[in-house]
Protein backbone atom coordinates (compact mmCIF):
# COMPACT_ATOMS: atom_id res chain seq x y z
CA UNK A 1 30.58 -22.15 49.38
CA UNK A 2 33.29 -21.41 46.69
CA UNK A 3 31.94 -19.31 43.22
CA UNK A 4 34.23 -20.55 41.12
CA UNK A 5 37.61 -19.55 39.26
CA UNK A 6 38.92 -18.47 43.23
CA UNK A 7 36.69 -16.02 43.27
CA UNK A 8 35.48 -14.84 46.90
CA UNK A 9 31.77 -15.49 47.40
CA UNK A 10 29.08 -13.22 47.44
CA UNK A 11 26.75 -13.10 50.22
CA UNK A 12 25.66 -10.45 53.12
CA UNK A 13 28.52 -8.71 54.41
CA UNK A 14 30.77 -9.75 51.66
CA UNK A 15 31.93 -7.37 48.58
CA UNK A 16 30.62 -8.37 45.75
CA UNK A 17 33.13 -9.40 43.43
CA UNK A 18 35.12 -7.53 40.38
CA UNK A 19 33.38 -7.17 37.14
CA UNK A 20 34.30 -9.61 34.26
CA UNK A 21 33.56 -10.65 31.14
CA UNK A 22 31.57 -13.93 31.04
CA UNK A 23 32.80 -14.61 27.68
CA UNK A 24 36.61 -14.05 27.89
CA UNK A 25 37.23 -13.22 31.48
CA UNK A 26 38.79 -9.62 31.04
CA UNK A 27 37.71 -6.77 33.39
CA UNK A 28 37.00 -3.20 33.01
CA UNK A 29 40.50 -1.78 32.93
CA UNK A 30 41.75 -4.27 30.11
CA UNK A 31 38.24 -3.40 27.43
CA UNK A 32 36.85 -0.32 29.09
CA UNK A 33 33.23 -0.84 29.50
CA UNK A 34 31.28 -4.00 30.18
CA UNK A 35 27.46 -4.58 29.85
CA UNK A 36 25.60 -6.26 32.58
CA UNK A 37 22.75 -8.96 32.02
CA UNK A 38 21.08 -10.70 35.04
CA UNK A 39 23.15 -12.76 37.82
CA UNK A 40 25.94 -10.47 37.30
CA UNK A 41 26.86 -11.70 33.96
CA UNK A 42 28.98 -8.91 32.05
CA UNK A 43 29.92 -8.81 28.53
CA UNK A 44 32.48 -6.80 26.81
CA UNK A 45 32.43 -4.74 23.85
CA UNK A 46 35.22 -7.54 22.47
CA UNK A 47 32.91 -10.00 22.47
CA UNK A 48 30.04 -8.31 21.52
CA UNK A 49 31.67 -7.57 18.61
CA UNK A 50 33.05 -11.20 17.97
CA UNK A 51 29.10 -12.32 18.66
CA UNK A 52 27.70 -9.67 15.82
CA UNK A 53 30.35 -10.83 13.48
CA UNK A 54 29.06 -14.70 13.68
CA UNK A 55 25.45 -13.72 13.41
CA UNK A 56 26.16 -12.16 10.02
CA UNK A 57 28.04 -14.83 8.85
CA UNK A 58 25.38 -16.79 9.63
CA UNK A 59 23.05 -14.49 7.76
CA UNK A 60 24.81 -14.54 4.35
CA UNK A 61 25.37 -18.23 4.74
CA UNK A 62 21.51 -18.48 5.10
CA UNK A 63 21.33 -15.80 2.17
CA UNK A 64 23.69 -17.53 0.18
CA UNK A 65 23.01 -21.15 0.31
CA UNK A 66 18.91 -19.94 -0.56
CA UNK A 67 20.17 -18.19 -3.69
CA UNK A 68 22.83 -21.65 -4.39
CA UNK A 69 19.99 -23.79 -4.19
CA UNK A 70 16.99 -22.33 -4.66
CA UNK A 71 15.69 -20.19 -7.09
CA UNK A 72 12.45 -19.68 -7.64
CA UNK A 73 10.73 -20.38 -10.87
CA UNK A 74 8.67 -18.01 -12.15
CA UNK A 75 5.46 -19.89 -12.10
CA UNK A 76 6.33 -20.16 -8.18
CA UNK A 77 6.86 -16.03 -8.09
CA UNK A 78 3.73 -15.58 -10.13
CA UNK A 79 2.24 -17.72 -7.79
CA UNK A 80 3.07 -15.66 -4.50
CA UNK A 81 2.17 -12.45 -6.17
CA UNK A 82 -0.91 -13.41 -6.45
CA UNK A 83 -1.30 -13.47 -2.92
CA UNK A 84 -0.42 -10.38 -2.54
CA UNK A 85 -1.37 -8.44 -5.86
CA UNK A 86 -4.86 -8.61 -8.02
CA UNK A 87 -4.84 -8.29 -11.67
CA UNK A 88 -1.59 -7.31 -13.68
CA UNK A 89 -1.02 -10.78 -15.25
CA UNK A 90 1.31 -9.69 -17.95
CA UNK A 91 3.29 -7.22 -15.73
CA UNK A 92 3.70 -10.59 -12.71
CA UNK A 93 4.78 -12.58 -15.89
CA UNK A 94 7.47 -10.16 -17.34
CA UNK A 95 8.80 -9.06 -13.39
CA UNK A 96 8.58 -13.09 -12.82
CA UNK A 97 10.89 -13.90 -15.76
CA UNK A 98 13.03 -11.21 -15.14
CA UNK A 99 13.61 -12.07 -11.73
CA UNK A 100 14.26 -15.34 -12.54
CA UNK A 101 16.82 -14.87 -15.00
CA UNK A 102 18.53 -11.86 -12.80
CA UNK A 103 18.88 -14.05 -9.84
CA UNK A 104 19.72 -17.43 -11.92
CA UNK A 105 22.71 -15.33 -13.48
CA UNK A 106 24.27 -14.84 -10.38
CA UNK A 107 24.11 -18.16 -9.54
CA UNK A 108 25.69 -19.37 -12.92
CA UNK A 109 28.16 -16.41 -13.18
CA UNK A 110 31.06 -18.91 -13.96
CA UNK A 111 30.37 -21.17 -16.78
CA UNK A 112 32.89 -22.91 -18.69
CA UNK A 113 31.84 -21.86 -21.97
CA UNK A 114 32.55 -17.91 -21.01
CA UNK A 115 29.57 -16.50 -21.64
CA UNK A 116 28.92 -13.46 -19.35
CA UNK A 117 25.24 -13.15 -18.81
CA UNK A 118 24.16 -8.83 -18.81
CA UNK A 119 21.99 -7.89 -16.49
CA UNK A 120 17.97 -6.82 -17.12
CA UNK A 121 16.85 -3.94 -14.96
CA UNK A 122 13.36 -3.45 -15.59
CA UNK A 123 11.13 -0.62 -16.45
CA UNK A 124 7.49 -0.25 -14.60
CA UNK A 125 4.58 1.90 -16.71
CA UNK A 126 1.44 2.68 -15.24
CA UNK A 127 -0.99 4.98 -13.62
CA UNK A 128 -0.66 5.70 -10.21
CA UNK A 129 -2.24 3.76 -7.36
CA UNK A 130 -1.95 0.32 -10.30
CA UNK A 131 0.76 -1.33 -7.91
CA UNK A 132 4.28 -0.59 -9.18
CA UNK A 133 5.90 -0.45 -5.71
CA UNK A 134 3.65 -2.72 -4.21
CA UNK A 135 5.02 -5.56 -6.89
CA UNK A 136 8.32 -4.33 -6.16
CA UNK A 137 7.95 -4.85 -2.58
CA UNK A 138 6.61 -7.83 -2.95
CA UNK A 139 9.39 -9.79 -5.21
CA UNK A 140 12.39 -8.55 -2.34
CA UNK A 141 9.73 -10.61 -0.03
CA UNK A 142 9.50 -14.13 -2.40
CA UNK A 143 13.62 -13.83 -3.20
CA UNK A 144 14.61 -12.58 0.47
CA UNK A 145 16.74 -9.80 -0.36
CA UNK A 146 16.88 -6.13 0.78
CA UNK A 147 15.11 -3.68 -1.08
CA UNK A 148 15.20 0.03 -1.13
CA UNK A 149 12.76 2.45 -2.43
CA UNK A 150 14.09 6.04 -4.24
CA UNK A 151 11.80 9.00 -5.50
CA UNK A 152 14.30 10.61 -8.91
CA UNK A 153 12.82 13.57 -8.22
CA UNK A 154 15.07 14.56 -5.26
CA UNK A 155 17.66 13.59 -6.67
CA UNK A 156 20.13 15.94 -9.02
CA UNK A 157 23.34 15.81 -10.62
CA UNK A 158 26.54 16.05 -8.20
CA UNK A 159 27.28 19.49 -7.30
CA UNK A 160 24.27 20.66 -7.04
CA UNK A 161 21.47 20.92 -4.45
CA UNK A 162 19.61 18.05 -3.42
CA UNK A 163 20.44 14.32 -3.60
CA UNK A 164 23.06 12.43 -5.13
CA UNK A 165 22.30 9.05 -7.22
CA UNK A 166 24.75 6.95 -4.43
CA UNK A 167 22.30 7.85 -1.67
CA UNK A 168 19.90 4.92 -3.17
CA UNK A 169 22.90 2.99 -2.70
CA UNK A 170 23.08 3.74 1.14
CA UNK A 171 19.82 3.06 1.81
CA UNK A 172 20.15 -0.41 0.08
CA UNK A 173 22.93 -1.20 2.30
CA UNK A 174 21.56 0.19 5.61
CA UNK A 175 18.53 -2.16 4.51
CA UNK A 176 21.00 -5.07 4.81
CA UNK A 177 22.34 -3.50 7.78
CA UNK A 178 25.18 -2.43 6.15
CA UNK A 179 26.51 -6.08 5.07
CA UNK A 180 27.98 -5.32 1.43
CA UNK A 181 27.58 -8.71 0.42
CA UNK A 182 23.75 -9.16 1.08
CA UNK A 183 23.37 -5.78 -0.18
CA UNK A 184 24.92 -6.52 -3.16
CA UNK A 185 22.14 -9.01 -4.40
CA UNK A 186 19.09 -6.53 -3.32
CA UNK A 187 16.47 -4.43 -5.13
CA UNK A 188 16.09 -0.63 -5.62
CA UNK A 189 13.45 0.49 -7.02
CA UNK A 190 13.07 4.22 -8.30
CA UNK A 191 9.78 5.71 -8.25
CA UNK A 192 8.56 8.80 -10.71
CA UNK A 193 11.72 7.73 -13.19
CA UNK A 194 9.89 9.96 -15.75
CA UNK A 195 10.10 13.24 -13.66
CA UNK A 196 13.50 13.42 -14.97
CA UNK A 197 13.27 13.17 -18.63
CA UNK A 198 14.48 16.44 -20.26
CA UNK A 199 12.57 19.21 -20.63
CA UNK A 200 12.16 19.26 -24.44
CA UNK A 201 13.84 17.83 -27.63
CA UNK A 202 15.93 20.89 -28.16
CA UNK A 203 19.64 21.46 -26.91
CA UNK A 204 19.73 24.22 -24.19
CA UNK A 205 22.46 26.27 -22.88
CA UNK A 206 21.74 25.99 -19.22
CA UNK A 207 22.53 23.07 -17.30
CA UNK A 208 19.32 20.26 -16.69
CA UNK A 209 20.68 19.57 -13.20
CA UNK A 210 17.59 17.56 -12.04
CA UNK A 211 16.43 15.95 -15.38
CA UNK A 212 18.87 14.86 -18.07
CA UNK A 213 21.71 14.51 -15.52
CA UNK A 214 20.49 12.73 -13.16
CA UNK A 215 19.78 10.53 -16.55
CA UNK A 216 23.37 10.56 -17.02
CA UNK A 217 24.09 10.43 -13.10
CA UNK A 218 22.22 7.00 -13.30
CA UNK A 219 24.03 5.50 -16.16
CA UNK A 220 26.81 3.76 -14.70
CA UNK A 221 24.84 2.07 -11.50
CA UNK A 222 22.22 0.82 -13.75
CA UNK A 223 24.73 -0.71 -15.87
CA UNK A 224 27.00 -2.30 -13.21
CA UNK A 225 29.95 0.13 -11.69
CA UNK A 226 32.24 0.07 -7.92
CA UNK A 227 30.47 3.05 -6.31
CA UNK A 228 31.87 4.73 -3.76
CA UNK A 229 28.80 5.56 -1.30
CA UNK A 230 29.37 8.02 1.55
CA UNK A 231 29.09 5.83 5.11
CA UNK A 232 26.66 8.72 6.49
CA UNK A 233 25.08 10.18 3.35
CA UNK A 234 25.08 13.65 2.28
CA UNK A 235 28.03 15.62 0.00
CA UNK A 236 30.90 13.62 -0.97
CA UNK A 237 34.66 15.41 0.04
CA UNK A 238 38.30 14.22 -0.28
CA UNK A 239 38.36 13.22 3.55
CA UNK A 240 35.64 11.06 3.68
CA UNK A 241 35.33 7.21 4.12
CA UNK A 242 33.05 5.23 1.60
CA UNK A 243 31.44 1.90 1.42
CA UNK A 244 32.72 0.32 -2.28
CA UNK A 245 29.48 -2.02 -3.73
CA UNK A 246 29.55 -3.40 -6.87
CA UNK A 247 25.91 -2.68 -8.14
CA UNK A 248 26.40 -5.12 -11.45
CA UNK A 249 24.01 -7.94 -9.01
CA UNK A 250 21.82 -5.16 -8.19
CA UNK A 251 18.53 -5.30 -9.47
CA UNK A 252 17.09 -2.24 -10.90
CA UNK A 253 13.66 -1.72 -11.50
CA UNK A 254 12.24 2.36 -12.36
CA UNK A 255 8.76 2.79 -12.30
CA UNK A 256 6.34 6.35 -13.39
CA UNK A 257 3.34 7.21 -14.87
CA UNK A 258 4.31 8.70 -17.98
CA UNK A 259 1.48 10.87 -18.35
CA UNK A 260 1.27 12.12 -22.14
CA UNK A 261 3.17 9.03 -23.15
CA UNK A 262 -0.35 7.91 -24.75
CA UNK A 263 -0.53 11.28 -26.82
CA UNK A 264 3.56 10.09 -28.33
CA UNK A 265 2.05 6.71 -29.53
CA UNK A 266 -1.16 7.79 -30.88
CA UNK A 267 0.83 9.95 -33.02
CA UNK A 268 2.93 7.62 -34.27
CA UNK A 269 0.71 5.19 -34.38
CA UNK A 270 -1.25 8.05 -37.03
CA UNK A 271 -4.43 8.26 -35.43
CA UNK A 272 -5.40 11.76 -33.50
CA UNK A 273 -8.73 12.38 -32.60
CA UNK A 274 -10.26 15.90 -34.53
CA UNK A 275 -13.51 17.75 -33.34
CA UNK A 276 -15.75 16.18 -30.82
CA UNK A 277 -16.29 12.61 -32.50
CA UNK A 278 -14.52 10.61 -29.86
CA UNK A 279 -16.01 10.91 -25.75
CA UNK A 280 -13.99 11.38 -23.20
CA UNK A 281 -14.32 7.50 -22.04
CA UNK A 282 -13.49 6.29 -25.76
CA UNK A 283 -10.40 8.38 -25.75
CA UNK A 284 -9.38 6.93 -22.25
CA UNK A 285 -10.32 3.00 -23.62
CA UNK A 286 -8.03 3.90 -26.51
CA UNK A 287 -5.14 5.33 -24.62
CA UNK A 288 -5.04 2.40 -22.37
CA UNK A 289 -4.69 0.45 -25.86
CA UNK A 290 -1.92 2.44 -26.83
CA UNK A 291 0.17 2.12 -23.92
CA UNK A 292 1.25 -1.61 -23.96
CA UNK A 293 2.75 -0.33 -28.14
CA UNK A 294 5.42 1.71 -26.41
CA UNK A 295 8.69 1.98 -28.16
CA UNK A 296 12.13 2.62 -27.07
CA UNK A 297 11.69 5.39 -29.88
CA UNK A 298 8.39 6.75 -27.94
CA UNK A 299 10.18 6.92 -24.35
CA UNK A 300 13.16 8.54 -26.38
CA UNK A 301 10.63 11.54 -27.34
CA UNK A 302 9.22 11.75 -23.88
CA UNK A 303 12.15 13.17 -22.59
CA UNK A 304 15.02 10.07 -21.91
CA UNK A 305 18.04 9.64 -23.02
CA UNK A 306 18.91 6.75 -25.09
CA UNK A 307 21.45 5.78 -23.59
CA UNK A 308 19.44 5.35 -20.29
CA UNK A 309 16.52 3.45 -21.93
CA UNK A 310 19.32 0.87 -23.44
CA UNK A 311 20.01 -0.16 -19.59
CA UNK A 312 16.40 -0.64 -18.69
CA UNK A 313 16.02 -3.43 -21.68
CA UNK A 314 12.61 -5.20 -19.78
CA UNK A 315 9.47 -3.22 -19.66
CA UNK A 316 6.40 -4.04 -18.01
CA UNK A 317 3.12 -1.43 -18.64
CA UNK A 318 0.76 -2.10 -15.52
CA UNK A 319 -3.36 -2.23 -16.44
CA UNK A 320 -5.12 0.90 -15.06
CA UNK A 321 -7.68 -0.55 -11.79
CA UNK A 322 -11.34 -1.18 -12.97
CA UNK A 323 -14.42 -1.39 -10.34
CA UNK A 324 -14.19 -4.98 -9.78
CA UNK A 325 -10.82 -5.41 -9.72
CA UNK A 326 -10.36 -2.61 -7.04
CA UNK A 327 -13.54 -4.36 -4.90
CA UNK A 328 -10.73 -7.35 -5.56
CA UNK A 329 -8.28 -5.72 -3.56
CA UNK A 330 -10.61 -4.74 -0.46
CA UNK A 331 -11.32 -8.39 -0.16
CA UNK A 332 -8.44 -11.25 -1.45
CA UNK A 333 -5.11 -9.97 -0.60
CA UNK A 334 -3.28 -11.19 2.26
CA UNK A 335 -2.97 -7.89 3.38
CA UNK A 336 -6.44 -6.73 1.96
CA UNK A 337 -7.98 -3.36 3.39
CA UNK A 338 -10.66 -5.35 5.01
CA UNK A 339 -8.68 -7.89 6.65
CA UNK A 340 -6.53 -5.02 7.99
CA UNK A 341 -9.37 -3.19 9.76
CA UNK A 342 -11.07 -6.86 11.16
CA UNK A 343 -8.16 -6.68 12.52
CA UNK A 344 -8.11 -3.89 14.36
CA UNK A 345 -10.98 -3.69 15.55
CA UNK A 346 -11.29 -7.31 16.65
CA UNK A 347 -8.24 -5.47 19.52
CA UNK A 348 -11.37 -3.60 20.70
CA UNK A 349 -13.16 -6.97 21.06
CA UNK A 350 -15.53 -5.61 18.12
CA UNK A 351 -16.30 -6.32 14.77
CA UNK A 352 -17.08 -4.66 11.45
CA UNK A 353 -18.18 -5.99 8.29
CA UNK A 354 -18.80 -4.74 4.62
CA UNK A 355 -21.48 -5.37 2.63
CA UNK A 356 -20.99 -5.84 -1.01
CA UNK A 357 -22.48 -2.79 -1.75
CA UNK A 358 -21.23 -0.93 0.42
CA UNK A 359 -17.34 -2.35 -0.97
CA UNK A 360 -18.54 -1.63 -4.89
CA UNK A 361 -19.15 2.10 -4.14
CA UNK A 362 -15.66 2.64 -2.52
CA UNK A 363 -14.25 1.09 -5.53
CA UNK A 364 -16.66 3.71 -7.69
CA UNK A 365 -15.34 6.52 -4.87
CA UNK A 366 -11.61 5.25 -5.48
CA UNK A 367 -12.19 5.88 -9.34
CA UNK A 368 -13.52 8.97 -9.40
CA UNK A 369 -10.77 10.27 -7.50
CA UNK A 370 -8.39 8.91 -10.06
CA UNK A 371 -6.10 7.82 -7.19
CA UNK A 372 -6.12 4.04 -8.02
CA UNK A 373 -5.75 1.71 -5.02
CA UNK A 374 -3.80 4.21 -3.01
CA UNK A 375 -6.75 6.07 -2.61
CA UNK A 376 -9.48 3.16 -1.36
CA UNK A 377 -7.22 3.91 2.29
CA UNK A 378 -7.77 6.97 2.86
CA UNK A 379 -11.94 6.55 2.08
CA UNK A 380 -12.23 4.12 4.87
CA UNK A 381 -10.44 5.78 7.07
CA UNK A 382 -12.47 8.91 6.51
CA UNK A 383 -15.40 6.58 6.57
CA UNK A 384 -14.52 4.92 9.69
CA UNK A 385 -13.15 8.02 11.91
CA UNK A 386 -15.82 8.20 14.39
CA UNK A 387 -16.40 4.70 15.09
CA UNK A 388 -12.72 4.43 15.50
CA UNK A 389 -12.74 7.45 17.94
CA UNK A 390 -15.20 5.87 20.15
CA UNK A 391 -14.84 2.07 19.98
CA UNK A 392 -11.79 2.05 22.24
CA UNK A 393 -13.82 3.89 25.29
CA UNK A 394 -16.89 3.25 24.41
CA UNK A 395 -17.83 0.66 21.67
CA UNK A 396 -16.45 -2.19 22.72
CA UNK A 397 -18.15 -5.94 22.46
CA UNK A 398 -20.30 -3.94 19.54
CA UNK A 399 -20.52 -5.12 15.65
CA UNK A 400 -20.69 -2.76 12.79
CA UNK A 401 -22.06 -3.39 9.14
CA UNK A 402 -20.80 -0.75 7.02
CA UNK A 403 -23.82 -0.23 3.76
CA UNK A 404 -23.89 1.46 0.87
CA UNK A 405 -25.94 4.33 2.51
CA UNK A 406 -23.22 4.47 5.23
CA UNK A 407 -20.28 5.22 2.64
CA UNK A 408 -22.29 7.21 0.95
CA UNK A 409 -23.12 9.38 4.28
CA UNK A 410 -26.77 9.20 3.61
CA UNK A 411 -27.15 6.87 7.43
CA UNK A 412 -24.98 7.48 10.19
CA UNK A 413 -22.36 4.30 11.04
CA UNK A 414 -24.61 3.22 14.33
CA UNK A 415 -23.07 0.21 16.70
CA UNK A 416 -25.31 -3.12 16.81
CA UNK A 417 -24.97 -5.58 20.02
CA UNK A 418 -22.34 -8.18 18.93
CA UNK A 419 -22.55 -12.14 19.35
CA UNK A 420 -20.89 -14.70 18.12
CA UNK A 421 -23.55 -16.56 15.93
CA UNK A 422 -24.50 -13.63 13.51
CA UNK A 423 -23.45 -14.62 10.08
CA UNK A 424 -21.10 -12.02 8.99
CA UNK A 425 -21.29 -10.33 5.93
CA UNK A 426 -18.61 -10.33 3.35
């Protein structure tokens, strides 16, 4: 029985036939080395090549023709943030617009009337744990672009030791797996942007290497500039090769904490508080009314430069967590704490539960700690350590029901037999 293409057969007794590409026919001596699948099918580096080049043209078609034809309103990106985020309605309403408008630009970048439409990075304000990167993440998801994550405080001016500004731009563009295109419509966002406001008001002789220059490092990105990124990171030298992106449809959005912003307002705003009149919860009510009155004037005096505040024209100030919005966030997300351990231990063929009670005095736990939502994690798993030790050995087919005593280590967290028709707890 013939193989095909004159090819001897292959059978007992017979040698097995020369290697070639499936694809394009070539052997080993014309493109060096050749894969092998199953049934002796071979593929060369050639082709492998040609293959990865059609699947990401077929990527930024896919990008592209979602951004030509849809994008999303912001009542429709308000919507799925609220699937993922509780609370923050003003902040989802600003980002939302924003978004919108960034994203509609590009798609309207030639009009006939030439207007040129700047872009609006976006600045994030709130206490940590409130969900600055977590609404970050979250718009990437809805507009299906890459998105990068950058802490300023590594980085410092170039020269110097530590990280330059263009490594945000290589991790944007290994996030779109190194397409320039698709990367070139993504998201960085820069956490703890106010770690590198200057040191004080007053012009110094030494060199702020890791504060007001990488202010003036970050200038020209924000703004829209040709970068030259290093391919593999690190130091910049004449020899190198660089990846060019043009970062003018890059969204950037900064986020930080600001703490002692409050103090800059209240002082402007004329009111200070003298002696002991006002209680330490008054004064924290009040400084959470101060925040959302913040003034390009007020960031200027906490330490950024003008210049840099001009390019971050939207701001957004995020609501500091409260007790029920926190026992929100246990329970109504789509990735919600609780969900996420149900989860695992319904792999161990168990169960677990939380009583209300039992969720409001995390949420108390979470607030004391002053660690926002970031810090409800860490609780449970404290909370849940030995029954996670043991359930995969020795607790399985066993139901828990985590109380208020339980969290608040006054009862041990005992197993209970497990079957189907108990009513679970919320």
């Amino acid at each position: 029985m013939s193989s095909g293409q004159g090819l001897p057969p292959i059978g007992p007794g017979v040698p097995n036939r020369p290697s070639l590409c499936s694809f394009c026919g070539k052997g080993s001596r014309e493109v060096g080395t050749l894969i092998e699948g199953i049934d002796r099918t071979f593929i060369c580096r050639e082709c492998a090549d040609l293959c990865q080049s059609m699947f990401r043209r077929q990527q930024k078609q896919r990008f592209g023709n979602k951004i030509a034809w849809h994008v999303p309103t912001p009542r429709q990106i308000t919507a799925r943030l609220n699937e993922y985020v509780v609370g923050q309605t003003l902040a989802k309403k600003v980002l939302s617009v924003a978004v919108h408008n960034h994203y509609k630009r590009q798609l309207f970048s030639e009009n006939p009337s030439g207007v040129q439409l700047d872009k609006s990075n976006i600045l994030l304000l709130g206490p940590t744990g409130c969900g600055k990167t977590l609404l970050a993440q979250t718009l990437a998801k809805i507009i299906d672009v890459p998105f990068a994550i950058g802490d300023a405080t590594t980085l410092t001016e170039a020269g110097y030791v530590g990280e330059d500004v263009e490594n945000l731009l290589l991790k944007l563009i290994s996030a779109a797996d190194y397409d320039i295109e698709i990367a070139q419509r993504g998201i960085i966002y820069i956490d703890e942007i106010d770690k590198i406001g200057k040191r004080n008001q007053n012009v110094s002789i030494t060199r702020d290497v890791s504060g007001e220059g990488v202010q003036q490092a970050l200038l020209k990105m924000l703004e829209g500039t040709v970068a030259n990124v290093p391919a593999h990171g690190g130091r910049k030298h004449p020899e190198q090769q660089y990846l060019q992106i043009d970062t003018s449809r890059i969204l950037f959005i900064c986020g930080g904490t600001f703490v002692g912003l409050e103090e800059i307002i209240r002082h402007r705003v004329g009111r200070t508080h003298i002696g002991f009149a006002a209680s330490g919860t008054d004064r924290a009510a009040q400084d959470e009314a101060y925040l959302p009155r913040v003034t390009p004037d007020d960031l200027s005096r906490f330490g950024m430069i003008p210049e840099l505040i001009g390019r971050l024209p939207v701001t957004a100030v995020l609501d500091p967590l409260e007790e029920e919005t926190l026992v929100r966030i246990l329970r109504e997300p789509r990735n919600a704490l609780v969900k996420q351990y149900k989860r695992l231990f319904q792999m161990e063929d168990a169960h677990i539960d939380f009583t209300e009670e039992a969720l409001r005095t995390l949420a108390r736990q979470a607030l004391e700690r002053k660690t926002g939502a970031r810090g409800l994690r860490s609780i449970i798993e404290k909370l849940l350590l030995d029954a996670m030790y043991q359930l995969p050995d020795q607790m399985k087919g066993c139901r828990y029901v985590i109380t208020k005593e339980m969290v608040e280590e006054k009862e041990p967290i005992r197993p209970l037999p497990y079957t189907p028709a108990v009513t679970r707890i919320a």
